[in-house]
Protein backbone atom coordinates (compact mmCIF):
# COMPACT_ATOMS: atom_id res chain seq x y z
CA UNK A 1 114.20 121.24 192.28
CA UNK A 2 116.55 124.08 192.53
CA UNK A 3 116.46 126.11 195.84
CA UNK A 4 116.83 129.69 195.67
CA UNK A 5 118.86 131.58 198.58
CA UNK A 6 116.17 133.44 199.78
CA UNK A 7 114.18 130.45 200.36
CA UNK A 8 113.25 130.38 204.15
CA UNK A 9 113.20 126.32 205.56
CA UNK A 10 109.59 125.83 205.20
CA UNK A 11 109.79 126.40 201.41
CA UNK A 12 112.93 124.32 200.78
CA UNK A 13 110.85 121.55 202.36
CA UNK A 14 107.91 121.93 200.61
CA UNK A 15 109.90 121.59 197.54
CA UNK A 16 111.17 118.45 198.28
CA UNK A 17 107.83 117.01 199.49
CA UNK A 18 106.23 117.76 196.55
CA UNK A 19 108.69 116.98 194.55
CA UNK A 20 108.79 113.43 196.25
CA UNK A 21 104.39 113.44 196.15
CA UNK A 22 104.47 114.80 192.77
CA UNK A 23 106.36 111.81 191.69
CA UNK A 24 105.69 108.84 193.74
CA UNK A 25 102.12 109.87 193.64
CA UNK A 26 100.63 112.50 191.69
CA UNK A 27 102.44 111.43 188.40
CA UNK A 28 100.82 108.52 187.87
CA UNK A 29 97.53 109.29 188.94
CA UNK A 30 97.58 112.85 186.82
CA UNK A 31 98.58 110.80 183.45
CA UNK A 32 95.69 107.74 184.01
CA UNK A 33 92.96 110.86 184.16
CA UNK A 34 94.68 112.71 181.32
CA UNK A 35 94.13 109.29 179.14
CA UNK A 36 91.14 109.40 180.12
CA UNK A 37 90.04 112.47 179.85
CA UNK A 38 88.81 112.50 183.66
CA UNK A 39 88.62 115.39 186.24
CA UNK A 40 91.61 114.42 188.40
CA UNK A 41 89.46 114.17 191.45
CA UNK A 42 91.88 111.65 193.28
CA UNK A 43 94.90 113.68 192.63
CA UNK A 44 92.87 116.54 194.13
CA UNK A 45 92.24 114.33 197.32
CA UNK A 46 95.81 113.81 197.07
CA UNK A 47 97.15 117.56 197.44
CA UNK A 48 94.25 118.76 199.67
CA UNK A 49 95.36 116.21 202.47
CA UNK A 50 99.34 117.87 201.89
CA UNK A 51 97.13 121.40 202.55
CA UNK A 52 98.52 122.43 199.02
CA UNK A 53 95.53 124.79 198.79
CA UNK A 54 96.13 127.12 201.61
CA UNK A 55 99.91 128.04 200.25
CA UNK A 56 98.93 131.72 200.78
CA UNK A 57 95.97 131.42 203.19
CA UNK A 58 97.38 132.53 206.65
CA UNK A 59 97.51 130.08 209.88
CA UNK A 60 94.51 131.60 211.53
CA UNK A 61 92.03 130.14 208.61
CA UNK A 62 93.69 127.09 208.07
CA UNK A 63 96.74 128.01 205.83
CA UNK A 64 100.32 128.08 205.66
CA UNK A 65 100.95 131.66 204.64
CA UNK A 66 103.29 132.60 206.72
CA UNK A 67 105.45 129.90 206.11
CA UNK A 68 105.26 129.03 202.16
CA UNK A 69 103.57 132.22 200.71
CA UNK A 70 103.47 133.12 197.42
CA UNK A 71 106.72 131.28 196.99
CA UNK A 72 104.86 127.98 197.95
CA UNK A 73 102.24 128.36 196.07
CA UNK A 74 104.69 128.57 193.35
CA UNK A 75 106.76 125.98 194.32
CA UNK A 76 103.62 123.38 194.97
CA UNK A 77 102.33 124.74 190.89
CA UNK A 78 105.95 123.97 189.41
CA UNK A 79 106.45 120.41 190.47
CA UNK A 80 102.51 119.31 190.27
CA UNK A 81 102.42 120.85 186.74
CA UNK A 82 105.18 118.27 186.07
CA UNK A 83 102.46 115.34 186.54
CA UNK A 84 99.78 116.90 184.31
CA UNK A 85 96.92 119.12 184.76
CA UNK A 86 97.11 119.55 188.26
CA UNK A 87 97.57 123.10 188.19
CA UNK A 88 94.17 123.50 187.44
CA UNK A 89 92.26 123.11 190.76
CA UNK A 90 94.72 124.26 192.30
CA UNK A 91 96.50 127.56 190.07
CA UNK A 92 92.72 129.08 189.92
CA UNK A 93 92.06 128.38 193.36
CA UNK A 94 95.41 129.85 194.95
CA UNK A 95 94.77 133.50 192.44
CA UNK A 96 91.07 133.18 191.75
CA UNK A 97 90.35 133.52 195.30
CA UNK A 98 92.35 133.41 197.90
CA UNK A 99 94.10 136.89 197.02
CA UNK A 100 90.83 138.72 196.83
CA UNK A 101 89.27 137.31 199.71
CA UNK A 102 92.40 138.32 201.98
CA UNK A 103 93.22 142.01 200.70
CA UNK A 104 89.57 143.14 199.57
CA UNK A 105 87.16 140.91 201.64
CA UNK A 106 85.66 141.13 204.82
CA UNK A 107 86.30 139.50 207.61
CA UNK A 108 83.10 137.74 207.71
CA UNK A 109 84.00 136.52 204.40
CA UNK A 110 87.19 135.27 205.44
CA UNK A 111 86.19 133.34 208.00
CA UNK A 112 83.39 131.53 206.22
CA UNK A 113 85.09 130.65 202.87
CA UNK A 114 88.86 130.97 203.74
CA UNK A 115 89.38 127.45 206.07
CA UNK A 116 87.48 125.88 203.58
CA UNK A 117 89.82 126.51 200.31
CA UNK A 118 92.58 125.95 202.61
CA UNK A 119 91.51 122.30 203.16
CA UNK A 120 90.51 121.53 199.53
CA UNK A 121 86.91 121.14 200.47
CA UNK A 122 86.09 124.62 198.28
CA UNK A 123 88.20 125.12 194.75
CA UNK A 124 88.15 128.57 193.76
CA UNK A 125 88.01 130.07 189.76
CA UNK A 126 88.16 133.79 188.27
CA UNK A 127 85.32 135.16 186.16
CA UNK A 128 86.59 137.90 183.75
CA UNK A 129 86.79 136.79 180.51
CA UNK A 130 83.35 137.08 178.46
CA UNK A 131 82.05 136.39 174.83
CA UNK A 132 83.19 140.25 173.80
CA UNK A 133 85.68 140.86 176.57
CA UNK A 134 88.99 139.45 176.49
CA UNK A 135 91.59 141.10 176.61
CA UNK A 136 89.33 144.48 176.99
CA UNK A 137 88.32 143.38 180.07
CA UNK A 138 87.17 147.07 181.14
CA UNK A 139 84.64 146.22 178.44
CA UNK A 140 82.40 143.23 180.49
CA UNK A 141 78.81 143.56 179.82
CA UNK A 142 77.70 141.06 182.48
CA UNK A 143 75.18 143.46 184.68
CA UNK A 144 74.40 143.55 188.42
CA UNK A 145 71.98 145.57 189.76
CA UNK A 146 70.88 146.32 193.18
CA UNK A 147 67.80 145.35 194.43
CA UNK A 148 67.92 145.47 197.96
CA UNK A 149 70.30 142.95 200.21
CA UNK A 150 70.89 141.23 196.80
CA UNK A 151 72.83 142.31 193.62
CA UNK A 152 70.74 140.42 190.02
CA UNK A 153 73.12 139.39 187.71
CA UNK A 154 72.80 138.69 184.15
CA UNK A 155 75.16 137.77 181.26
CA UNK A 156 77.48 135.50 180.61
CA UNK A 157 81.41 134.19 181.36
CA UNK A 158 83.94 131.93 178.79
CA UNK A 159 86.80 130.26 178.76
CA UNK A 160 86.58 129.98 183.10
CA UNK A 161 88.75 127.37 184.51
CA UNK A 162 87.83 124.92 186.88
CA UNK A 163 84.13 125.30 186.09
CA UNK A 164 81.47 123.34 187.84
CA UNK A 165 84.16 121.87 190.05
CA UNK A 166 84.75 125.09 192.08
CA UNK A 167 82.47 126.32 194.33
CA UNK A 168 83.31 129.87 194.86
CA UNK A 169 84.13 132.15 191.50
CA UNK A 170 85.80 135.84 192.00
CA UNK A 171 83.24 137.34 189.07
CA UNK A 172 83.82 140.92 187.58
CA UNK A 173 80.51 142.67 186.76
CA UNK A 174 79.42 145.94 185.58
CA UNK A 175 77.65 148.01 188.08
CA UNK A 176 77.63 151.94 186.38
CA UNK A 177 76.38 152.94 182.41
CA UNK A 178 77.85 156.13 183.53
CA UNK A 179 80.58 157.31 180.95
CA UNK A 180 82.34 159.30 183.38
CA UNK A 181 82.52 156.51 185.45
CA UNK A 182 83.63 153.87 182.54
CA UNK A 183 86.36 156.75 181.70
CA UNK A 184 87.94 156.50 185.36
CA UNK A 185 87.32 152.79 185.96
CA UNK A 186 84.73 152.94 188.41
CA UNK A 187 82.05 150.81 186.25
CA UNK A 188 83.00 147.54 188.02
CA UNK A 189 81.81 145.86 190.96
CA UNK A 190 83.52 142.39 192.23
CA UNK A 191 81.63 139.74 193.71
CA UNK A 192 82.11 136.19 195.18
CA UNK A 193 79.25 134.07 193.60
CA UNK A 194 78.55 130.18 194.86
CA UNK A 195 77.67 127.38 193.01
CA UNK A 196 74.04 126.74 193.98
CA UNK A 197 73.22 130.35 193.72
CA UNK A 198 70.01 130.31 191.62
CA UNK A 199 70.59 131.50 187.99
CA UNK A 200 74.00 130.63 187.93
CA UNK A 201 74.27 127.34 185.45
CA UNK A 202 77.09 126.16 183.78
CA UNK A 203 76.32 126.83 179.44
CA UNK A 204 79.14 124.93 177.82
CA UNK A 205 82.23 122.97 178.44
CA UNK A 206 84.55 123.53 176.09
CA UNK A 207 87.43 121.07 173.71
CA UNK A 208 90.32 122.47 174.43
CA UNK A 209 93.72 121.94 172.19
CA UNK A 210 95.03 121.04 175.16
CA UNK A 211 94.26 120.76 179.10
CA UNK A 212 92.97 116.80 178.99
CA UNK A 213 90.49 115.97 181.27
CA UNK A 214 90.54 119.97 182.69
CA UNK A 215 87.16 121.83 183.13
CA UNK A 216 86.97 125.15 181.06
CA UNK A 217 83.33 126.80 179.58
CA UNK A 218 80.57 129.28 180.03
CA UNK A 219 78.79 130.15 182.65
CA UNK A 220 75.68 131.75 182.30
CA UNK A 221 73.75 134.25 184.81
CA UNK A 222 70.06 134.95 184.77
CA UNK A 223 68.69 136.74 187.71
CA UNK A 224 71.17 135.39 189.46
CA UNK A 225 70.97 136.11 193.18
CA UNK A 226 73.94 137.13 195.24
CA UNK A 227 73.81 138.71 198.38
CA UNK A 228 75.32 142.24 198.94
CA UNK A 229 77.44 140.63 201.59
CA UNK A 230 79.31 138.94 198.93
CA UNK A 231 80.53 141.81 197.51
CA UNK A 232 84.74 142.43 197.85
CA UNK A 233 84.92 146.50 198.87
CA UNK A 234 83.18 149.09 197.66
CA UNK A 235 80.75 149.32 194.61
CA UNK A 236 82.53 150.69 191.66
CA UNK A 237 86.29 149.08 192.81
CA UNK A 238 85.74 145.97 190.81
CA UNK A 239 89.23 147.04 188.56
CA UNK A 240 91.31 147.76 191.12
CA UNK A 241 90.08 144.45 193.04
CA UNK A 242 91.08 142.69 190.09
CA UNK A 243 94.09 145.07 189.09
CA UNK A 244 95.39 144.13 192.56
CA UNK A 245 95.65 140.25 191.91
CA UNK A 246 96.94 140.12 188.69
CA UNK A 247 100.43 139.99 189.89
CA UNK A 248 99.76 137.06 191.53
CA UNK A 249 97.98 135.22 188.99
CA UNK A 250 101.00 136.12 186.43
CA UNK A 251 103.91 134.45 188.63
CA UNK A 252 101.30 131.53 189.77
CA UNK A 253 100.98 130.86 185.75
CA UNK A 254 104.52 131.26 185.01
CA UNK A 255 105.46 128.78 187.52
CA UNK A 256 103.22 125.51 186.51
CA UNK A 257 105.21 126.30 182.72
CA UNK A 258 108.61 125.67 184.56
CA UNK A 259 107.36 122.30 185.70
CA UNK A 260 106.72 121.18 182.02
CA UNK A 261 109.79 122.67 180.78
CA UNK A 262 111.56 120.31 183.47
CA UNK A 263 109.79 117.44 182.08
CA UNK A 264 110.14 118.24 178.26
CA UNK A 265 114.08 118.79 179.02
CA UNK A 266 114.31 114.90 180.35
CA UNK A 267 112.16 113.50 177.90
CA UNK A 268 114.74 114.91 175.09
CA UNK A 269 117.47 114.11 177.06
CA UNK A 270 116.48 110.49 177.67
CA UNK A 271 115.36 110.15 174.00
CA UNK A 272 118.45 112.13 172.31
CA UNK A 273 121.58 110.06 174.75
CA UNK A 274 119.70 106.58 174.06
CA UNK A 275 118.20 106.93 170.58
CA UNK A 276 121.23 105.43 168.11
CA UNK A 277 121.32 106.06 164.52
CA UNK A 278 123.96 106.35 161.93
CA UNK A 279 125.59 103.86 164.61
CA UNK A 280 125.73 106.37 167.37
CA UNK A 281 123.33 108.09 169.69
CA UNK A 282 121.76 111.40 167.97
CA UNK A 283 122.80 113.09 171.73
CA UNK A 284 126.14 113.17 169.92
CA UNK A 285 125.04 115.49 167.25
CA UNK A 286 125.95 118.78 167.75
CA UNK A 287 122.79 120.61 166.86
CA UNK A 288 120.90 117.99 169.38
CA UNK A 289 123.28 119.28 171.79
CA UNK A 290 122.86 122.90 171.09
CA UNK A 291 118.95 122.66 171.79
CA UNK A 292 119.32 120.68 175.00
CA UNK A 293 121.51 123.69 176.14
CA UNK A 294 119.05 126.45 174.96
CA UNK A 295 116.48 124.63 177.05
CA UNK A 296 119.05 124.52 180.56
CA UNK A 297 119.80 128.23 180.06
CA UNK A 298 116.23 129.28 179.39
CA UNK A 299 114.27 127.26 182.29
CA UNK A 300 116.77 128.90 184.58
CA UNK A 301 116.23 132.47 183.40
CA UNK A 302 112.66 131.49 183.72
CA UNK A 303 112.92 130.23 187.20
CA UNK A 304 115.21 133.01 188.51
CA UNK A 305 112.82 135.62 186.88
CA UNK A 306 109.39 133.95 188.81
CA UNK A 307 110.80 133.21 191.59
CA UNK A 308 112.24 136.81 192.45
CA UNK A 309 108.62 138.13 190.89
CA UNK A 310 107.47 135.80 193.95
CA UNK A 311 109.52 136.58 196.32
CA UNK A 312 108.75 140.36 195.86
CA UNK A 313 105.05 139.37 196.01
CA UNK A 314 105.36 137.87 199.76
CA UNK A 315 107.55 141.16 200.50
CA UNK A 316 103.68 142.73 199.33
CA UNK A 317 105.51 145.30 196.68
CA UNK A 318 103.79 145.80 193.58
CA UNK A 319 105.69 144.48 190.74
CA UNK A 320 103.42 144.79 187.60
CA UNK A 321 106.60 144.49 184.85
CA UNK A 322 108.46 141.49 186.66
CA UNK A 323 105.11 139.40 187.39
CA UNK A 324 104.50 140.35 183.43
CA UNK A 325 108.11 139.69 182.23
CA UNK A 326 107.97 135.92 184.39
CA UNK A 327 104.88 134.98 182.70
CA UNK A 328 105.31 135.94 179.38
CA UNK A 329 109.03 134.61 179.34
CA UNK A 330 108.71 131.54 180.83
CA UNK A 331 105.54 130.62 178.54
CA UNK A 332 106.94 131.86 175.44
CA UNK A 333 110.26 130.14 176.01
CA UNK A 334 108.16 127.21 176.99
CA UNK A 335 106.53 127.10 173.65
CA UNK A 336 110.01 126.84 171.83
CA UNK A 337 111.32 124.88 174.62
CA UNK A 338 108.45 121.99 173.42
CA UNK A 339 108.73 122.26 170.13
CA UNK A 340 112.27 121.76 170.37
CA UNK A 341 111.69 118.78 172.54
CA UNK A 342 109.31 117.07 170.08
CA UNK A 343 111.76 117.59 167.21
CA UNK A 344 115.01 116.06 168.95
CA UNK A 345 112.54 112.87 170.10
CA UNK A 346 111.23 112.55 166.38
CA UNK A 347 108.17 110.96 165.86
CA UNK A 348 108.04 109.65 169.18
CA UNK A 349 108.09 113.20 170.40
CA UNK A 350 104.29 113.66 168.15
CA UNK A 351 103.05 110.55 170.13
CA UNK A 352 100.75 110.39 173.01
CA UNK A 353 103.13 108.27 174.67
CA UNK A 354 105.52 110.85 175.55
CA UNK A 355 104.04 113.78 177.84
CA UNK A 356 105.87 116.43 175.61
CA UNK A 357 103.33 116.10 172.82
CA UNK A 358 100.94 117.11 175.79
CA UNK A 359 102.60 119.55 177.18
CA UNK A 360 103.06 121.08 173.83
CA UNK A 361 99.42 122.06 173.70
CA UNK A 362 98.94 122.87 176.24
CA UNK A 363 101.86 125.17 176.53
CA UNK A 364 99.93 127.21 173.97
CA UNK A 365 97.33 127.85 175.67
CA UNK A 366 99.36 128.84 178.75
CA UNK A 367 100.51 131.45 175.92
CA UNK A 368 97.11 132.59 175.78
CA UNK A 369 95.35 132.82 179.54
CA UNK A 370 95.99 135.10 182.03
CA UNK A 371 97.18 137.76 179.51
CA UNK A 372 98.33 136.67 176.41
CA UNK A 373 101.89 137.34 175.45
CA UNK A 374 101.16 140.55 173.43
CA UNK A 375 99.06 141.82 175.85
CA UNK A 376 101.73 141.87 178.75
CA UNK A 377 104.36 143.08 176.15
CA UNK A 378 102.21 146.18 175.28
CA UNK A 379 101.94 146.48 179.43
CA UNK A 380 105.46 145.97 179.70
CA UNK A 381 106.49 148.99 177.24
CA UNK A 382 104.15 151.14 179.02
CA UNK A 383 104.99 150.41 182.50
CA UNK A 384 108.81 149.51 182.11
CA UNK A 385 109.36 153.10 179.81
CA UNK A 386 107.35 155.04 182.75
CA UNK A 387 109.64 153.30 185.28
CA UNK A 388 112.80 153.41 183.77
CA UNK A 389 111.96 156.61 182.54
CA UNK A 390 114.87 159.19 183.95
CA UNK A 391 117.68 155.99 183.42
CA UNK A 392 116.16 156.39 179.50
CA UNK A 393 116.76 159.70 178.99
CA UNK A 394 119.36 160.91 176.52
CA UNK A 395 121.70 163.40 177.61
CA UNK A 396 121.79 166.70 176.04
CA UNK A 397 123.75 167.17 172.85
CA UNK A 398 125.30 169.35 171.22
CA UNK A 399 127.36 169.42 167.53
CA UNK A 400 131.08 169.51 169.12
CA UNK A 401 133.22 173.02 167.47
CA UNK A 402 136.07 171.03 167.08
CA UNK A 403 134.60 167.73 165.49
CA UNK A 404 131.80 168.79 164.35
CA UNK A 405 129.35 166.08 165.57
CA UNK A 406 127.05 165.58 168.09
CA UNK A 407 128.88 164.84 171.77
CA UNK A 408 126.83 164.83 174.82
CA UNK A 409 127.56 167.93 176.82
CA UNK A 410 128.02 166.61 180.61
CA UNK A 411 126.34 169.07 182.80
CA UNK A 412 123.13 170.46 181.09
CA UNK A 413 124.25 173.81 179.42
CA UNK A 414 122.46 176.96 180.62
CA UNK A 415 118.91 177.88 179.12
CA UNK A 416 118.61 180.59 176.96
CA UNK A 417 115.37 183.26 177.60
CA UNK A 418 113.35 183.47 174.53
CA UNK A 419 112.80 186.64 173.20
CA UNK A 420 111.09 185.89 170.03
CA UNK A 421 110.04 182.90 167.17
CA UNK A 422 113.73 183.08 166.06
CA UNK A 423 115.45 181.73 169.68
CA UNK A 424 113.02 178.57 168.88
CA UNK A 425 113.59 178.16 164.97
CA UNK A 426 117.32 177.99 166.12
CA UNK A 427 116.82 175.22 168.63
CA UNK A 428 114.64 173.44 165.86
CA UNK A 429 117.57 173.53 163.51
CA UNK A 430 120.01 172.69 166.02
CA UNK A 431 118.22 169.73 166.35
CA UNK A 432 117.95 168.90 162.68
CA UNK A 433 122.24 168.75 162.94
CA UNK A 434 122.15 166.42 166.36
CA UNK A 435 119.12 164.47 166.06
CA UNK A 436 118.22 164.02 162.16
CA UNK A 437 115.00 162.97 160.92
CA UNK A 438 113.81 163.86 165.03
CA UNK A 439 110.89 165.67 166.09
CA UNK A 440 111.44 167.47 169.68
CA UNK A 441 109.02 167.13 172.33
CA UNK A 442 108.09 169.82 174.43
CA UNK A 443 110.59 169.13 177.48
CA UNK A 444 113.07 168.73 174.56
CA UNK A 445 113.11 171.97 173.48
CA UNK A 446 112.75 173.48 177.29
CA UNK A 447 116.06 171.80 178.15
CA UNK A 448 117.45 174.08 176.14
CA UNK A 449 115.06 177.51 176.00
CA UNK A 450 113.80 179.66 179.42
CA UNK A 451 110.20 179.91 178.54
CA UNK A 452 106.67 178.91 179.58
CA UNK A 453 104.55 176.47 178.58
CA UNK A 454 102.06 179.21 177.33
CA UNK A 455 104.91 181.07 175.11
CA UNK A 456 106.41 178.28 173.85
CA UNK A 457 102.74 176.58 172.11
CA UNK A 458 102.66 180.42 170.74
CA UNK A 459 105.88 180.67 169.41
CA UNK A 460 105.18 177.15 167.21
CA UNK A 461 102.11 178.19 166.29
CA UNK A 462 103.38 181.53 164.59
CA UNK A 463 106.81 178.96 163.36
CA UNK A 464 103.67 177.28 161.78
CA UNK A 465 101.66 179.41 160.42
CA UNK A 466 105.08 180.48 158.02
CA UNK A 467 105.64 177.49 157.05
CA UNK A 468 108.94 177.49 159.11
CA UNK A 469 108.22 174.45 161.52
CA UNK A 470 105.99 171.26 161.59
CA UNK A 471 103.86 170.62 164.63
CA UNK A 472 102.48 167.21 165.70
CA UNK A 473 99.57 167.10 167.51
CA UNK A 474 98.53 164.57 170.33
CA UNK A 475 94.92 162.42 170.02
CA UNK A 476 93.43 165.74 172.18
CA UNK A 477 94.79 168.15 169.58
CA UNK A 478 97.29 169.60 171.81
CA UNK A 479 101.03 170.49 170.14
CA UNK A 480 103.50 167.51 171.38
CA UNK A 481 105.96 167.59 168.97
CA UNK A 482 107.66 169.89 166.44
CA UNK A 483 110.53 170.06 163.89
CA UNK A 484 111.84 172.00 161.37
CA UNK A 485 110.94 172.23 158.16
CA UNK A 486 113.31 172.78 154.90
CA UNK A 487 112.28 176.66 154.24
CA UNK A 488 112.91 177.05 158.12
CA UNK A 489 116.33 175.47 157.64
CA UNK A 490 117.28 177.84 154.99
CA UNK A 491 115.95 180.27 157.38
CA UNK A 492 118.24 180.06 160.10
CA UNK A 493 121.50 179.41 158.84
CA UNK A 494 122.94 179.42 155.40
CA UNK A 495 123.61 175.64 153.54
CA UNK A 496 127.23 175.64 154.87
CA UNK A 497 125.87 175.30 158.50
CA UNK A 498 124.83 171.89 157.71
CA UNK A 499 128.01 170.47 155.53
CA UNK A 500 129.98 167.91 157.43
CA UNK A 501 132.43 165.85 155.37
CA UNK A 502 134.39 163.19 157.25
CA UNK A 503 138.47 163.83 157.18
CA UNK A 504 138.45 160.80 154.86
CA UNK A 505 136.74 161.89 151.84
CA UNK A 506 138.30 163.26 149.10
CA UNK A 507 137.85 167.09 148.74
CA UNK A 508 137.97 166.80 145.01
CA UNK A 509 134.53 164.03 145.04
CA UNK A 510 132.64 166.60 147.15
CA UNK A 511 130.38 169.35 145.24
């Protein structure tokens, strides 16, 4: 494994330890239960003694926090991922639990559940996703009502991780029928419910595409009992609770994908420099070549991406887009990265006897949990525009006298003071020269006009109402954007306003 330079000593340890358990150990013991289709529950044994679980659980419970961090916990999910499904006791452990208990629980609760993850005695798993809740996770219908020192649940869970084996689950629950609190995402409670709770039974274990030997189901809740004490903060903060961990959980999926990406890589490689046909080795082919190098260049994008998403983590700042960007790169590339992989090995790439056919399927599913891929790109557009928004701005432009098209002007140019519809109509047209086929927003038009809010709404609405201007309205009905419309064109200036004829064209063609 590749160290990064602002790896402290601890972590560039780690890596080599686990890179050196992960093979001499783990690898074999990871591919026997994958065959057979077993819970790896000696490989578990394996990195609870290495005290793999307590990556970001700090020294006073039992943990290594403040040595590995976030960055360990990465570090330990990229080179076990390389043996198999051992990511999946211990990814959904390290963000299904850990996180919550530390920055929302009480101490109390720290105490009595944290040592315990830390030495692999207690797996963890998150409860979000529900039969009609997935990616609208705002919209759980699971129910817990107060009665009492207790909270009663009811409803159900799918497509939970580590089912039956953990034995504490970070479950998301609706608390409020209130619409006004559903409209400021106060309708959510979180809670730490234990196996053994009564009402709490596992429904169905699912047959995944991928994941061999992993658990993943239902759960089911009926009048399920869970004390009040297990509650993480206040009633109603369930979405922020959850909102708050999500970071984590997106770099701590990203980096069990690198781990398989490392393994498809030297599976190809080994196949492509040793496999001879046409009486040399297909490694010499050119395209064969090409995909190996695609696959080099993308794992280390990935890596330098989820490891800097990490290392911002365990500097605590909140880094929705790059914890979004790391996941949804790293698993997308993955995908190709496989597929690739498969195809340069042939048809010994679509065996079971190579781990790339595995890690094929199961890279499609990493595609899917913890946010699918569309889902974070929609998140990424709306949080990367709003923080990038002044370095996205155009500058103001205006049609240049002397060549007659549109230059940025520099410094913004004075505003004018609007004394009527007309001062606006002229902006509008402006616009139709500099920016055509454009609407204007609001600001648009105020970097160039001296007038209120107020005034402004009422001067479109009268541009309007004659037909001079076309207004687009927002979902609330309020004006966001105008333009100009062909009669208010006419309006402003006469048709020779708008010519512009490049020096090259011949004056004789025009008419």
């Amino acid at each position: 494994m590749e160290y990064f330079p602002w790896w402290n000593e601890a972590q560039k340890k780690l890596a080599e330890d686990a890179k050196k358990i992960t093979d001499e150990v783990l690898m074999p013991l990871a591919e026997r239960s994958a065959w057979k289709k077993e819970y790896p529950w000696e490989a578990v044994k394996v990195m609870a003694k290495q005290g793999w679980f307590g990556a970001q659980i700090p020294k006073k419970y039992g943990g290594h926090a403040e040595e590995w961090g976030v960055t360990g916990a990465a570090i330990i999910l990229e080179e076990a991922a390389r043996a198999g499904e051992l990511t999946i006791p211990l990814g959904p452990t390290m963000f299904g639990g850990v996180h919550q208990i530390l920055h929302d629980g009480t101490e109390e609760q720290r105490q009595r559940l944290l040592p315990k993850i830390a030495t692999g005695e207690r797996m963890g798993a998150i409860t979000m996703t529900e039969p009609y809740a997935g990616s609208d996770i705002a919209a759980i219908e699971t129910t817990a009502v107060r009665d009492g020192d207790f909270y009663i649940v009811n409803g159900k869970k799918r497509f939970q991780t580590n089912i039956a084996t953990a034995e504490v689950y970070m479950t998301y629950v609706k608390t409020s029928e209130k619409p006004e609190d559903r409209t400021k995402y106060r309708h959510l409670t979180a809670l730490i419910i234990e196996k053994g709770m009564p009402g709490f039974s596992i429904e169905k274990v699912n047959e995944l595409m991928g994941y061999d030997g992993a658990y993943n189901g239902y759960m089911n809740f009926t009048n399920c009992k869970v004390p009040v004490a297990n509650r993480l903060s206040e009633e109603g903060e369930g979405w922020r609770v959850m909102m708050s961990g999500l970071n984590v959980e997106r770099v701590l999926n990203a980096a069990p994908a690198l781990g398989q990406i490392r393994e498809a890589i030297r599976y190809a490689l080994q196949h492509i420099q040793r496999r001879v046909q046409f009486r040399a080795p297909t490694g010499d082919i050119a395209t064969n070549q090409f995909k190996v190098a695609d696959m080099i260049w993308k794992l280390r994008m990935a890596r330098l991406m989820t490891y800097y998403a990490a290392y911002c983590c365990d500097l605590k700042q909140d880094v929705p887009i790059e914890a979004a960007i790391s996941k949804m790169f790293t698993v997308d590339e993955g995908m190709n990265i496989a597929v690739e992989a498969v195809q340069a090995m042939g048809g010994n790439g679509a065996t079971r006897f190579y781990p790339v056919e595995r890690i094929l399927r199961d890279m499609k599913i990493n595609q899917i949990a913890a946010g699918t891929s569309e889902v974070l790109r929609l998140l990424i557009y709306r949080m990367g525009t709003k923080a990038m928004q002044a370095d996205l701005k155009v500058p103001q432009r205006i049609v240049d006298p002397e060549l007659k098209v549109p230059m940025p002007v520099g410094k913004p140019l004075p505003k004018k003071k609007v004394s009527s519809e007309k001062d606006v109509l002229t902006v509008l047209a402006e616009n139709y020269r500099v920016n055509p086929g454009l609407h204007m927003m609001m600001e648009d038009l105020k970097e160039f006009l001296d007038v209120s809010d107020a005034d402004l709404n009422k001067h479109l609405l009268s541009l309007e109402k004659d037909n001079l201007a076309a207004l687009y309205r927002d979902k609330k009905g309020a004006v966001a954007m105008a333009r100009v419309t062909l009669v208010g064109l006419a309006k402003a200036n006469p048709p020779e306003y708008y010519r512009y004829y490049p020096s090259w064209i011949g004056k004789k063609d025009i008419f």
